[in-house]
N, C-alpha and C. Protein backbone atom coordinates (compact mmCIF):
# COMPACT_ATOMS: atom_id res chain seq x y z
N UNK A 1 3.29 -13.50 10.72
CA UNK A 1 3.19 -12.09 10.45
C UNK A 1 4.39 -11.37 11.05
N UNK A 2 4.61 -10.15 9.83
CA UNK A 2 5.42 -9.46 10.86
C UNK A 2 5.58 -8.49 11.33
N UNK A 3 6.30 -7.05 12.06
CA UNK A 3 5.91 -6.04 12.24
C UNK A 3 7.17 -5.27 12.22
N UNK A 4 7.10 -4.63 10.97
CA UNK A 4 8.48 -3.72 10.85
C UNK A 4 8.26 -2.52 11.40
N UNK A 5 9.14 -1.97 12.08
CA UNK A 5 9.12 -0.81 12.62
C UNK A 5 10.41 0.42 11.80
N UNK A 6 9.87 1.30 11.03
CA UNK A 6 11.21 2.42 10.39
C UNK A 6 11.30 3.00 11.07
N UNK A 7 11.99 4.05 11.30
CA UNK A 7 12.71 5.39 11.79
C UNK A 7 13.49 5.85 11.38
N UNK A 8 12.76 6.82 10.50
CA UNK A 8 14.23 7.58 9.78
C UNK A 8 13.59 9.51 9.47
N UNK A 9 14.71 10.51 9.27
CA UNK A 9 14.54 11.52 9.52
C UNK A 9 13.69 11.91 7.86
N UNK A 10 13.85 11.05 6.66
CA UNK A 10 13.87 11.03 5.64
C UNK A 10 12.07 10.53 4.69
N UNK A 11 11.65 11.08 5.23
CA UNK A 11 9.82 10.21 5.04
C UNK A 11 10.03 9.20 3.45
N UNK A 12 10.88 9.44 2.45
CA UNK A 12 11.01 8.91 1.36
C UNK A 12 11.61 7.34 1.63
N UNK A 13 12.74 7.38 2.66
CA UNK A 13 13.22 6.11 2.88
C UNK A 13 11.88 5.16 3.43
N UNK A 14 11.46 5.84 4.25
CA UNK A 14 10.44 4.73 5.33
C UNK A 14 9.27 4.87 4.24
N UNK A 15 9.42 5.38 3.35
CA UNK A 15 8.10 4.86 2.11
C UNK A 15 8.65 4.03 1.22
N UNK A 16 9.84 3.93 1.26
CA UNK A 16 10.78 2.75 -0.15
C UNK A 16 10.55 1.44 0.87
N UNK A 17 10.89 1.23 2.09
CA UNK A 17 10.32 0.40 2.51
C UNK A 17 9.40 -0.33 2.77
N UNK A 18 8.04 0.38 2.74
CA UNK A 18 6.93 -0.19 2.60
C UNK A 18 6.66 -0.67 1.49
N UNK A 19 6.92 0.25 0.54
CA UNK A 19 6.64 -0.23 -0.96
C UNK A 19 7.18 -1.73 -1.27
N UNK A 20 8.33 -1.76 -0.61
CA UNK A 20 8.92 -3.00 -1.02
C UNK A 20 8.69 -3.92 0.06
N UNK A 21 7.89 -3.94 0.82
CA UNK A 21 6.96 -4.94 1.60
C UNK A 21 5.79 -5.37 1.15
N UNK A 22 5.40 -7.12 1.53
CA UNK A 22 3.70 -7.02 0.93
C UNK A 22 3.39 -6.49 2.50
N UNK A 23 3.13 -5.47 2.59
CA UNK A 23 2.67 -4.94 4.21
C UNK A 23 1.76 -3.54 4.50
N UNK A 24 0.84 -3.65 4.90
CA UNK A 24 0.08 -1.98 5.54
C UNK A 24 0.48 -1.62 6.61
N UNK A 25 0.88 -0.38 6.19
CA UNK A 25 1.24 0.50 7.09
C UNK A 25 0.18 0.99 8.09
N UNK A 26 0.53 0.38 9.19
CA UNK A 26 -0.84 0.85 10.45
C UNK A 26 -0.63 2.18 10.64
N UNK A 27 0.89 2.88 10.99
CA UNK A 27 1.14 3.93 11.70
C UNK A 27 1.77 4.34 10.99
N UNK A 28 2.76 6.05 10.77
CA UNK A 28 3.61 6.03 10.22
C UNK A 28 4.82 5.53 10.29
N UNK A 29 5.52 4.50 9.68
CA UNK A 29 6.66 3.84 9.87
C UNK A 29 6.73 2.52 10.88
N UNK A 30 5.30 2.26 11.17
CA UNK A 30 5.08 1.10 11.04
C UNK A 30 4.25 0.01 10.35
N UNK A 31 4.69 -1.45 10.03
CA UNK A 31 4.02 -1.80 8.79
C UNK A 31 3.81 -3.19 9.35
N UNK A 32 2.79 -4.02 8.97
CA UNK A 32 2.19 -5.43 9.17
C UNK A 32 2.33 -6.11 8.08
N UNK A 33 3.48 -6.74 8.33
CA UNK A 33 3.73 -7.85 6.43
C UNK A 33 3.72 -8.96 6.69
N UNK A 34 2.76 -9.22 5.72
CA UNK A 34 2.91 -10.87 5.45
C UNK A 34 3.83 -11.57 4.81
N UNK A 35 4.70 -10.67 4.27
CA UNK A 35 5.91 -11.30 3.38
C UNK A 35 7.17 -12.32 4.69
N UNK A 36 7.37 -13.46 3.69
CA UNK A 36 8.42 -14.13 4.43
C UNK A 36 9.30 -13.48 5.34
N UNK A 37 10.00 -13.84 5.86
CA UNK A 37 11.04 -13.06 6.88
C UNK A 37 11.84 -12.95 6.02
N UNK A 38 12.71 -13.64 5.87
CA UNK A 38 13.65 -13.40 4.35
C UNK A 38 13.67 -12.60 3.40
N UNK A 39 12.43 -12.24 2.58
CA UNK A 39 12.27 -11.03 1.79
C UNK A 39 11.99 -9.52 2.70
N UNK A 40 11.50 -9.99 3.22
CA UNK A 40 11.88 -8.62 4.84
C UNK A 40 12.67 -7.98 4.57
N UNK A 41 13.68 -8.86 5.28
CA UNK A 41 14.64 -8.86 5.57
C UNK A 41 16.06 -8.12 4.19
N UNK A 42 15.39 -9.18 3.26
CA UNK A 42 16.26 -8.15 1.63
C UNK A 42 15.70 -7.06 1.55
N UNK A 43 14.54 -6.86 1.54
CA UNK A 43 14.18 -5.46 0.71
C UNK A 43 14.64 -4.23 2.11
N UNK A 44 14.42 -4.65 3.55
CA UNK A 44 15.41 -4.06 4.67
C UNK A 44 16.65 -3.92 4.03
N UNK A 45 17.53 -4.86 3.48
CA UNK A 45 18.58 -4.67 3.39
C UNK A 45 19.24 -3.55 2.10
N UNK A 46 17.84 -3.60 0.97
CA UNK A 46 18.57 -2.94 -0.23
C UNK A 46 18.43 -1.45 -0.03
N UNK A 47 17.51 -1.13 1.21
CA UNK A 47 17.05 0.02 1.43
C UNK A 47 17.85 0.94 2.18
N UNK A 48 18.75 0.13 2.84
CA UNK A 48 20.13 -0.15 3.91
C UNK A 48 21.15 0.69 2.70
N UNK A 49 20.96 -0.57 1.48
CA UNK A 49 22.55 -0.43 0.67
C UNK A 49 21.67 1.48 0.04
N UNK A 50 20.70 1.61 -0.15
CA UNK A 50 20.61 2.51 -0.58
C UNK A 50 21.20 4.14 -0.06
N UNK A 51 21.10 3.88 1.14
CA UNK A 51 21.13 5.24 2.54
C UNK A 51 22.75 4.85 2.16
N UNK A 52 23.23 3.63 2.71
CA UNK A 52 24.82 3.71 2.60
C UNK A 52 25.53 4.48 1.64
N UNK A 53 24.44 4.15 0.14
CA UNK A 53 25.19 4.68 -1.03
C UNK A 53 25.60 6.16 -1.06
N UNK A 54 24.40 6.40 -0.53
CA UNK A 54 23.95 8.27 -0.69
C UNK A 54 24.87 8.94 0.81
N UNK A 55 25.45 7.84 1.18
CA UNK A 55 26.47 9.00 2.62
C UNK A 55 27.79 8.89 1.84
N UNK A 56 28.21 7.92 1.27
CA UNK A 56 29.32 7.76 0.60
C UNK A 56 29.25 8.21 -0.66
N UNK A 57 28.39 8.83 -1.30
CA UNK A 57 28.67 9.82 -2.65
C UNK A 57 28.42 10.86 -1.93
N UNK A 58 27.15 10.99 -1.18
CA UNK A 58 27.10 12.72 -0.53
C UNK A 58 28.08 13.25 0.42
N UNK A 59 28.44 12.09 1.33
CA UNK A 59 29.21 12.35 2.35
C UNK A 59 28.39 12.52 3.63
N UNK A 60 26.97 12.75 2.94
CA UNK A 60 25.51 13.18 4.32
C UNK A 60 24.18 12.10 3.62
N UNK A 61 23.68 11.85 4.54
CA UNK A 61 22.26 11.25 4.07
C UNK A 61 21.25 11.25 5.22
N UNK A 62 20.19 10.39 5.13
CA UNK A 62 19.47 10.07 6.53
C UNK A 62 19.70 8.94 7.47
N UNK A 63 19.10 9.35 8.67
CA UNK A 63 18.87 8.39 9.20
C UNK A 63 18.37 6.98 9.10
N UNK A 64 18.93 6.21 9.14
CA UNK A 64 17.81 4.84 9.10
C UNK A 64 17.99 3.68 10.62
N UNK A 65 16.91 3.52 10.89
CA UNK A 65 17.10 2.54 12.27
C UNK A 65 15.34 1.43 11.98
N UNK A 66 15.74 -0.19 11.29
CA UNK A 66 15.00 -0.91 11.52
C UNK A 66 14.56 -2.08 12.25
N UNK A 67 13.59 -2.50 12.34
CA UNK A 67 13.52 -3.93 13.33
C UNK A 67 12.74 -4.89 12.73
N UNK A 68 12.74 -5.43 12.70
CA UNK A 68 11.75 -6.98 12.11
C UNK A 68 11.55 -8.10 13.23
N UNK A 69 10.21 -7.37 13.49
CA UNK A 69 9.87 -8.89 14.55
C UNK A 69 8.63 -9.59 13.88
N UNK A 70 9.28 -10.42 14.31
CA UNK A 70 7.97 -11.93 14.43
C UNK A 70 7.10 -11.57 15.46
N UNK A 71 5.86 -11.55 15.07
CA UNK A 71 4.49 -11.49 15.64
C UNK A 71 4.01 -13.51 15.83
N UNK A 72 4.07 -13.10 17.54
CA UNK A 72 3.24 -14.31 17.57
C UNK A 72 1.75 -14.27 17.12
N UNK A 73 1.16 -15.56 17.42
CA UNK A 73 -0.65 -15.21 17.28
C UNK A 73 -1.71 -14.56 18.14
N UNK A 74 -1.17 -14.34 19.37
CA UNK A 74 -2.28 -13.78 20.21
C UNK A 74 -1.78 -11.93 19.70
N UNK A 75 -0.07 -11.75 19.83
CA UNK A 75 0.36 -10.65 19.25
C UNK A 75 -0.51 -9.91 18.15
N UNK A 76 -0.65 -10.73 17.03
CA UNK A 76 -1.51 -10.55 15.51
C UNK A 76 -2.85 -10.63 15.87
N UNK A 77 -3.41 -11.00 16.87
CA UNK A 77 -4.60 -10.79 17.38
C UNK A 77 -5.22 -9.39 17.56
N UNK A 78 -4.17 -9.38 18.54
CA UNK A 78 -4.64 -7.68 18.99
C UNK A 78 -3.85 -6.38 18.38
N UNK A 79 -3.04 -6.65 17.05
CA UNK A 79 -2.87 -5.57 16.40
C UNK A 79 -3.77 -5.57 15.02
N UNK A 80 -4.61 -6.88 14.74
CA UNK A 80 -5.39 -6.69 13.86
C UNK A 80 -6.51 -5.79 13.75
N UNK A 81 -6.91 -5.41 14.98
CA UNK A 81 -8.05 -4.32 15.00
C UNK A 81 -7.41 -2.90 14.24
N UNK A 82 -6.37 -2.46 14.20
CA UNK A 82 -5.51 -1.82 13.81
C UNK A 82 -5.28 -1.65 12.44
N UNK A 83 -5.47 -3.22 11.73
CA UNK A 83 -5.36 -3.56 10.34
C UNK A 83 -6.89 -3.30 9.53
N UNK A 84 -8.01 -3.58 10.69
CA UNK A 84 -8.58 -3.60 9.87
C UNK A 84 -9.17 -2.25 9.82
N UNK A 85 -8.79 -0.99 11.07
CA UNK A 85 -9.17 0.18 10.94
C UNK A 85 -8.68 0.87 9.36
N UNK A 86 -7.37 0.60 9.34
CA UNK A 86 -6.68 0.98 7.93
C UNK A 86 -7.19 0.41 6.73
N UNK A 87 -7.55 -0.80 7.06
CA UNK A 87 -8.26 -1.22 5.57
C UNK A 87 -9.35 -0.38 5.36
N UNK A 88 -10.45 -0.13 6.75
CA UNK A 88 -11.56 0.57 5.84
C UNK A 88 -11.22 2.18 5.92
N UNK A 89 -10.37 2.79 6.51
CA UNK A 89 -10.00 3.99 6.00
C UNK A 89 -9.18 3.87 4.52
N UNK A 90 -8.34 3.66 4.29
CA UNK A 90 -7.96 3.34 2.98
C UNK A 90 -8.58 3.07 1.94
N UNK A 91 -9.88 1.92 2.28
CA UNK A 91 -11.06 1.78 1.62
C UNK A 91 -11.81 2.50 0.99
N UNK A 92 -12.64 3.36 2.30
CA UNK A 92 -13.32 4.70 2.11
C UNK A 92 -12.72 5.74 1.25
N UNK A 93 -11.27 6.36 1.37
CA UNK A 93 -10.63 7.24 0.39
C UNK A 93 -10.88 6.26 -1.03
N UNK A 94 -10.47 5.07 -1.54
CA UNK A 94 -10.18 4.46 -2.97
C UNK A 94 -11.67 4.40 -3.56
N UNK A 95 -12.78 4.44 -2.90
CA UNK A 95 -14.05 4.52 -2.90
C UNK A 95 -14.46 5.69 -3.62
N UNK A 96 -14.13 6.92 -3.35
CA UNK A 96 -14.60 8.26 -3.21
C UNK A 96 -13.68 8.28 -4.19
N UNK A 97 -12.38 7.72 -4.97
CA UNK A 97 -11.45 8.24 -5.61
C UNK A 97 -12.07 7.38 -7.08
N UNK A 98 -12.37 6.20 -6.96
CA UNK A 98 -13.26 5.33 -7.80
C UNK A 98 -14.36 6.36 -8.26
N UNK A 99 -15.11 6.99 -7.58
CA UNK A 99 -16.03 7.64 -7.74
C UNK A 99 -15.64 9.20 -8.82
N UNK A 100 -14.77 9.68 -8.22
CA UNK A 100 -14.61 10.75 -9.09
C UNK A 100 -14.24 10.30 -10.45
N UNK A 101 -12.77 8.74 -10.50
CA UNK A 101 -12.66 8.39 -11.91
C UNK A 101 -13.99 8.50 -12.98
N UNK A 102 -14.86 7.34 -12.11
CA UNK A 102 -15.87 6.95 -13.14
C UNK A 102 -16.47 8.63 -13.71
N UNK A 103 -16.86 9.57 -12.88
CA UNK A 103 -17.43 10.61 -13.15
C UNK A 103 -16.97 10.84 -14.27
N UNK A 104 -15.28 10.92 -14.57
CA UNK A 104 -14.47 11.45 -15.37
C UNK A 104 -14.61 11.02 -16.63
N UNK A 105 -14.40 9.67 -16.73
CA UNK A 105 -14.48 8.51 -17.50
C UNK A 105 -15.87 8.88 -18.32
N UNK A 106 -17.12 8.74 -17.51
CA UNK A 106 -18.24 9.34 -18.09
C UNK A 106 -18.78 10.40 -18.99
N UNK A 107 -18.04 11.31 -18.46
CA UNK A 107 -17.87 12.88 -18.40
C UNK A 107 -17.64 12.58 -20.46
N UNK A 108 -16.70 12.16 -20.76
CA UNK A 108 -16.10 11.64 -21.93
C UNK A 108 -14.58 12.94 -22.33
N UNK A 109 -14.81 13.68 -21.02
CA UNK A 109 -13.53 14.50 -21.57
C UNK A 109 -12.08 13.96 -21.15
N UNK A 110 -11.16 14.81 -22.18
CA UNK A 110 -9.83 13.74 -21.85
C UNK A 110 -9.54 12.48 -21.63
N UNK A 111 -10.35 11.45 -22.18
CA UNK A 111 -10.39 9.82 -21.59
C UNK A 111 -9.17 9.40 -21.50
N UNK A 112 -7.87 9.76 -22.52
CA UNK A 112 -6.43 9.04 -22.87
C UNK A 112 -5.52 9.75 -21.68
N UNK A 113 -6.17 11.15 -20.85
CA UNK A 113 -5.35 11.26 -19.99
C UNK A 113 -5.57 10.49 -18.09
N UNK A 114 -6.82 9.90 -18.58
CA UNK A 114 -7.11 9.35 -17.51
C UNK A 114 -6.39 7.27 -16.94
N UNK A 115 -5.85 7.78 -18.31
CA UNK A 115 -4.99 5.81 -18.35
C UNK A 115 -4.07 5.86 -17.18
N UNK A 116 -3.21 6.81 -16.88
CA UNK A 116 -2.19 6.66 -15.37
C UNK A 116 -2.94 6.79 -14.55
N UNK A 117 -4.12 7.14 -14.23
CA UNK A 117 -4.91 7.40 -13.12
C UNK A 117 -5.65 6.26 -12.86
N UNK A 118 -6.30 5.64 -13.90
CA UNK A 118 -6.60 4.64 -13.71
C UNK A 118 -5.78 2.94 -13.08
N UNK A 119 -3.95 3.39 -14.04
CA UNK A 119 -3.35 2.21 -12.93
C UNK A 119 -3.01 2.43 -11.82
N UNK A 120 -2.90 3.45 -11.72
CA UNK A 120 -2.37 3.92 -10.32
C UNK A 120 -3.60 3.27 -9.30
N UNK A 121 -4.87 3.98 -9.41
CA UNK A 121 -6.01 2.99 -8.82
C UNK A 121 -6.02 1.78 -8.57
N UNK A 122 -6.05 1.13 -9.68
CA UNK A 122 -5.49 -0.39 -9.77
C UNK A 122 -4.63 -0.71 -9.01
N UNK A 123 -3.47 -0.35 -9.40
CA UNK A 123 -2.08 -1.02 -8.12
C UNK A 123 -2.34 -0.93 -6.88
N UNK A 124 -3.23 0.59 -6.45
CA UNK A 124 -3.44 0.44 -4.70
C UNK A 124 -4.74 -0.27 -4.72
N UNK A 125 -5.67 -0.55 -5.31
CA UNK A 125 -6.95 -1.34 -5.25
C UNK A 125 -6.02 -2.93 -4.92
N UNK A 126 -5.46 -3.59 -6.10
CA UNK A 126 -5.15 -4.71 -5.92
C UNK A 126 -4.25 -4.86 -4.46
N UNK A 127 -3.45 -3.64 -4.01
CA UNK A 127 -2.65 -4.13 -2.79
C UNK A 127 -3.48 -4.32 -1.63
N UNK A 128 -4.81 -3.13 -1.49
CA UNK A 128 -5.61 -3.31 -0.15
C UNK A 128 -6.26 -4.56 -0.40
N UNK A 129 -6.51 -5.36 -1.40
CA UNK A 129 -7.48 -6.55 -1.57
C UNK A 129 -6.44 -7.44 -1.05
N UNK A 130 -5.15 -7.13 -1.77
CA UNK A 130 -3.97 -8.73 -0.88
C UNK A 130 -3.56 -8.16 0.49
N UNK A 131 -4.21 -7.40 1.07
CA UNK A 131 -3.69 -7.04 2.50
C UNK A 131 -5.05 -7.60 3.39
N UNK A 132 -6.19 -7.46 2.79
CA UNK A 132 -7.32 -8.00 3.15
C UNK A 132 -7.52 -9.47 3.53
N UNK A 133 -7.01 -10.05 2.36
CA UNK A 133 -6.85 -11.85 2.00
C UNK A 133 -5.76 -12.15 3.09
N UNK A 134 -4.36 -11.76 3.06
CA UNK A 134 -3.54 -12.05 3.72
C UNK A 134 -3.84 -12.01 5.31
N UNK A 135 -4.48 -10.74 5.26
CA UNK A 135 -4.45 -10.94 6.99
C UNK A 135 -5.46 -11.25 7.41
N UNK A 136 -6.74 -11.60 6.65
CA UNK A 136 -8.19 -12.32 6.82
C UNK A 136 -8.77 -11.12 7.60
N UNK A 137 -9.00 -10.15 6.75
CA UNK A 137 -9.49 -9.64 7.24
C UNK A 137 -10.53 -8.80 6.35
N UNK A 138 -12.04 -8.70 6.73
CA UNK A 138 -12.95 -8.50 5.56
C UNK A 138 -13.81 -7.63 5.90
N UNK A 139 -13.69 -5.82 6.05
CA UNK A 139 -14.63 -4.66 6.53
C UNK A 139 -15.49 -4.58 5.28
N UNK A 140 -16.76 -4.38 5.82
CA UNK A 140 -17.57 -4.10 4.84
C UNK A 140 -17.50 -3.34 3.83
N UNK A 141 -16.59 -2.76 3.72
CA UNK A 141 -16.25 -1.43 2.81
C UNK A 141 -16.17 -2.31 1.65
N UNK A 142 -15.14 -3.63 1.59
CA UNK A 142 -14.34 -4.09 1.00
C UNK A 142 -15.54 -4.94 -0.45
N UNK A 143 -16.58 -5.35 0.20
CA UNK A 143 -18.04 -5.42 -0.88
C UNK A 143 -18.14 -4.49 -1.62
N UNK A 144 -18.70 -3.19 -1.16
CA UNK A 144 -18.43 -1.68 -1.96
C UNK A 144 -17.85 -1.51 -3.02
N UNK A 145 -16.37 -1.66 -2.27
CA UNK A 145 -15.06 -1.33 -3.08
C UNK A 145 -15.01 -2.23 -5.12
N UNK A 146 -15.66 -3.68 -4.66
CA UNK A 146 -15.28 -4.81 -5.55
C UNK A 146 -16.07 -4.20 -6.24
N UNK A 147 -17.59 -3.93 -5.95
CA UNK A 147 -19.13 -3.66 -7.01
C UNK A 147 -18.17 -2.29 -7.45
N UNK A 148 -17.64 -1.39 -7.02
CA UNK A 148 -17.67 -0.28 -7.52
C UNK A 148 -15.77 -0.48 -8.62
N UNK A 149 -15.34 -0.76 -8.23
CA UNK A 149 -14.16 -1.57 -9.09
C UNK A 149 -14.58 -1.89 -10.20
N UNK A 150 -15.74 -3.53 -10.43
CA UNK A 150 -16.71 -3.52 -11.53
C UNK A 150 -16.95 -2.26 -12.14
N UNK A 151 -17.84 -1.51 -12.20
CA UNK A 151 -17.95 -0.35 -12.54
C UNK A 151 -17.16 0.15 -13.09
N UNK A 152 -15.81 0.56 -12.87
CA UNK A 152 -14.82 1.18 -12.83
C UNK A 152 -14.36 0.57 -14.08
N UNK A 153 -13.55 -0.59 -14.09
CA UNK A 153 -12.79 -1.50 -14.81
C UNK A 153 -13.52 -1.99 -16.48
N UNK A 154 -15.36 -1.81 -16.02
CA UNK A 154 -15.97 -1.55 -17.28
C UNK A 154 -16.00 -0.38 -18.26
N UNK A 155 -16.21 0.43 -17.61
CA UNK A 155 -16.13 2.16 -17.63
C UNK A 155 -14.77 2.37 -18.90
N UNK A 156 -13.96 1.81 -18.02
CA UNK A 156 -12.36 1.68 -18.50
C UNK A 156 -12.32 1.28 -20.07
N UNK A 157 -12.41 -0.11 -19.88
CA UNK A 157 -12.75 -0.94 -20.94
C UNK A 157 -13.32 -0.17 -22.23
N UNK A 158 -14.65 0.53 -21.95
CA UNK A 158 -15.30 1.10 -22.66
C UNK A 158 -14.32 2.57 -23.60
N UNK A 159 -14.03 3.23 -22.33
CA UNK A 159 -13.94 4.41 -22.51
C UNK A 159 -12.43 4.77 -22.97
N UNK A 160 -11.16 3.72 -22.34
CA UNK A 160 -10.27 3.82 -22.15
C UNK A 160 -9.38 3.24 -23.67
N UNK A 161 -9.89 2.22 -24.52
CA UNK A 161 -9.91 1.49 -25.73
C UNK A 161 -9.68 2.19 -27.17
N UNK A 162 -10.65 3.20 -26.67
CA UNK A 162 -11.05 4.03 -27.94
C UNK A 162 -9.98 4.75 -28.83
């Protein structure tokens, strides 16, 4: 495991970074990835060539200052309580956000404008489930989440087709 730490004056950079980590963000601008060191380490780096680009066309840009450490195992021990607070907060919001879809979905109004809303769901549903698996870590929320996903993904199917 590893534990990137951002710092930058720019909240957009230290979110291009995460994005391009398989990693949850415990804190702001810090993140727990399971991704190889190596891909770390690139997507650190393109995020690098990016800030570079924008001082040398702007002449100004942000700050950026990163670190990539290796987490031993007793390390990943005791920042997992951490991981798994974020999973079920994260949880709880995609829950309540599941909930309003289906309402919507139900509702039968606008169904064709509800298709970006629905992947968008999806993409952060599927990332908290591989942040779950990856770091073995399984809050009860995460039962909830799947039955109500079901739901959701049928709903979809149904409503979303037409």
């Amino acid at each position: 495991m590893l534990l990137v730490v951002v710092k930058s004056d720019d909240e957009d950079v230290v979110k291009r970074v995460g994005r391009q980590l398989d990693a949850l963000e415990l804190l702001p601008g810090v993140f727990l990835s399971w991704s190889p060191r190596e891909k770390a380490e690139r997507a650190v780096d393109a995020v690098k060539r990016g800030v570079v680009r924008r001082w040398e066309e702007a002449g100004e840009g942000p700050a950026l200052e990163v670190a990539v450490l290796e987490l031993t195992e007793e390390q990943f021990k005791a920042v997992r309580p951490l991981a798994r607070a974020v999973i079920e907060r994260v949880g709880s919001a995609l829950l309540e956000e599941m909930g309003r879809l289906l309402e919507k979905m139900r509702s039968g109004k606008a169904a064709r404008d509800l298709t970006g809303w629905y992947r968008d769901l999806a993409r952060r549903y599927e990332r908290l489930v591989n942040a779950s698996i990856a770091l073995d870590v399984e809050p009860t929320i995460m039962g909830r989440l799947r039955e109500r996903w079901r739901e959701v993904t049928l709903e979809a199917g149904r409503v979303l087709r037409r």
